[in-house]
C-alpha atoms as a PDB file:
ATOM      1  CA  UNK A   1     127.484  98.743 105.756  1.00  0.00           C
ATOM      2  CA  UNK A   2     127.725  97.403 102.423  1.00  0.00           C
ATOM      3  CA  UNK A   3     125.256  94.751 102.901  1.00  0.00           C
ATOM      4  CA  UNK A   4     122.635  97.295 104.255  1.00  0.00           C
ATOM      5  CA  UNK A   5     123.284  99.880 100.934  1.00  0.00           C
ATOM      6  CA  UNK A   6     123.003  97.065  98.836  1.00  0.00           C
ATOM      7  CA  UNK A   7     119.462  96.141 100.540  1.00  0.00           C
ATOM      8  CA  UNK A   8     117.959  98.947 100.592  1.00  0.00           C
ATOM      9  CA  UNK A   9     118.994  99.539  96.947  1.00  0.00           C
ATOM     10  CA  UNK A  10     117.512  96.615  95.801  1.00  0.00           C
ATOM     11  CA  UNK A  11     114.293  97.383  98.463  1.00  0.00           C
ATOM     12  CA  UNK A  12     113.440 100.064  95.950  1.00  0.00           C
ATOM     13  CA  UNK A  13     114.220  98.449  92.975  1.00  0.00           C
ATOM     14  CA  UNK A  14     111.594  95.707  93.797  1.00  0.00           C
ATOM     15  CA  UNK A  15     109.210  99.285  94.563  1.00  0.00           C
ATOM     16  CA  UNK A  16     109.537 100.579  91.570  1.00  0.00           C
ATOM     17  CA  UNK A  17     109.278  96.867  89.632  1.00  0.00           C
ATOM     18  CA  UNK A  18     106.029  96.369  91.499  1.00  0.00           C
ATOM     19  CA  UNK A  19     104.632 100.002  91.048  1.00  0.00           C
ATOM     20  CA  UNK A  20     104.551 100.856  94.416  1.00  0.00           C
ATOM     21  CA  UNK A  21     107.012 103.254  94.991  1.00  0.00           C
ATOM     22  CA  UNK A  22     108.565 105.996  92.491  1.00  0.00           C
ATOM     23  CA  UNK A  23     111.800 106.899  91.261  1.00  0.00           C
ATOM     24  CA  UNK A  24     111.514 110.026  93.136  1.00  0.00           C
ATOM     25  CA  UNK A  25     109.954 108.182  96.387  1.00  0.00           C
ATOM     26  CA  UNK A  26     112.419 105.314  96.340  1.00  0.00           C
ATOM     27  CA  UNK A  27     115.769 108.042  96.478  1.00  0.00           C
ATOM     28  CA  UNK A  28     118.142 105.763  95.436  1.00  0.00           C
ATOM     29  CA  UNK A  29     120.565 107.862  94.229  1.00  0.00           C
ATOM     30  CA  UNK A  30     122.321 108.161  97.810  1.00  0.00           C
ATOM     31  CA  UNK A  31     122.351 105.134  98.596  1.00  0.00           C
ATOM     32  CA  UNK A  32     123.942 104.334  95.250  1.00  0.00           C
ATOM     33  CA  UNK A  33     126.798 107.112  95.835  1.00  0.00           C
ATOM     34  CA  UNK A  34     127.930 105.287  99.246  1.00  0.00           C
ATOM     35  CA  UNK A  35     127.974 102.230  97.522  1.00  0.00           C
ATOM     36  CA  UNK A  36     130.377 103.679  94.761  1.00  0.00           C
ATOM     37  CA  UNK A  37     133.129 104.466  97.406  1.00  0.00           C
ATOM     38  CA  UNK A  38     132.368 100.704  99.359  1.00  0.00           C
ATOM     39  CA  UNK A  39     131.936  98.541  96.024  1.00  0.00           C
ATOM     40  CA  UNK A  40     132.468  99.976  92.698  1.00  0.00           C
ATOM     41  CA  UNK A  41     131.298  96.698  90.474  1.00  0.00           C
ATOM     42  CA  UNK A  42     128.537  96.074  92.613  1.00  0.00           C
ATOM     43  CA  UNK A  43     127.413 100.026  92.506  1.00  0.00           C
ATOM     44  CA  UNK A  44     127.689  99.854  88.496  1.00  0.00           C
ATOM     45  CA  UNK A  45     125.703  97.003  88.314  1.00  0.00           C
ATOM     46  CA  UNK A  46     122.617  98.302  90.811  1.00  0.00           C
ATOM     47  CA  UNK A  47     122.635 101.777  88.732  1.00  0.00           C
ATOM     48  CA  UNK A  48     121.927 100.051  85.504  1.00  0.00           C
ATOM     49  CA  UNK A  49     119.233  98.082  86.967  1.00  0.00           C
ATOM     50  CA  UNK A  50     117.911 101.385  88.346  1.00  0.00           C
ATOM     51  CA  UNK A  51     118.532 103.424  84.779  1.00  0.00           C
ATOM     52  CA  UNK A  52     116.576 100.652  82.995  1.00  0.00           C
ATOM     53  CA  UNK A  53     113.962 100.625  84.993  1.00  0.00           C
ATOM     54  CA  UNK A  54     113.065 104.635  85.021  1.00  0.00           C
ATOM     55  CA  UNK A  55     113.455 103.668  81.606  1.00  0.00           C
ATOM     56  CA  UNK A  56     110.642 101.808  81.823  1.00  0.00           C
ATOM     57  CA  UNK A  57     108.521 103.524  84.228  1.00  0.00           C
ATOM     58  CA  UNK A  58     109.177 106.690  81.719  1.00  0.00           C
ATOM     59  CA  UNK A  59     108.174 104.654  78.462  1.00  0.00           C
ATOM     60  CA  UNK A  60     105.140 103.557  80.528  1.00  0.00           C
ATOM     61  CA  UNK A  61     104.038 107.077  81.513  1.00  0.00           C
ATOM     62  CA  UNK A  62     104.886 108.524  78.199  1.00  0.00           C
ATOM     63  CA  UNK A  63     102.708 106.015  75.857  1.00  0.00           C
ATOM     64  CA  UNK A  64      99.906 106.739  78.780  1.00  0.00           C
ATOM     65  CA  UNK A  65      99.722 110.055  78.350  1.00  0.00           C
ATOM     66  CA  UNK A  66     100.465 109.992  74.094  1.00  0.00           C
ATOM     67  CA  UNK A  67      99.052 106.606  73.043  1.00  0.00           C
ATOM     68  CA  UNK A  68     101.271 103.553  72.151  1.00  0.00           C
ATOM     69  CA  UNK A  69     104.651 104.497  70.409  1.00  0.00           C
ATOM     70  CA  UNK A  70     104.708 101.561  68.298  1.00  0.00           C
ATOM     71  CA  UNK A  71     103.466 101.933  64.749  1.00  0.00           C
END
């Protein structure tokens, strides 16, 4: 079971990496919460892969729609 969270976790990390998927698409956030109860370092470590890259997929959408943020 672990194995198969932690694959399909990762699956939609790659997604949203590659631009294919979406953080709302990809619905990693359950997959994350059985992890937490199976492997708590290994669920800590996926969800801040998965923060920093809505991070990035945020920044990206943000300086599309307002121009660069960098002065």
């Amino acid at each position: 079971m672990e194995t198969f969270l932690i694959n399909k976790i990762e699956n939609g990390l790659r997604g949203l990496r590659l631009g294919t998927k979406t953080p709302k698409t990809v619905d990693i956030n359950r997959f994350l919460l059985r992890l937490k109860n199976i492997n708590y370092g290994m669920y800590e470590e996926l969800q801040k892969q998965y923060v920093d890259e809505v991070t990035k997929i945020n920044k990206k959408e943000t300086d599309k729609l307002f121009g660069d943020s960098r002065y």
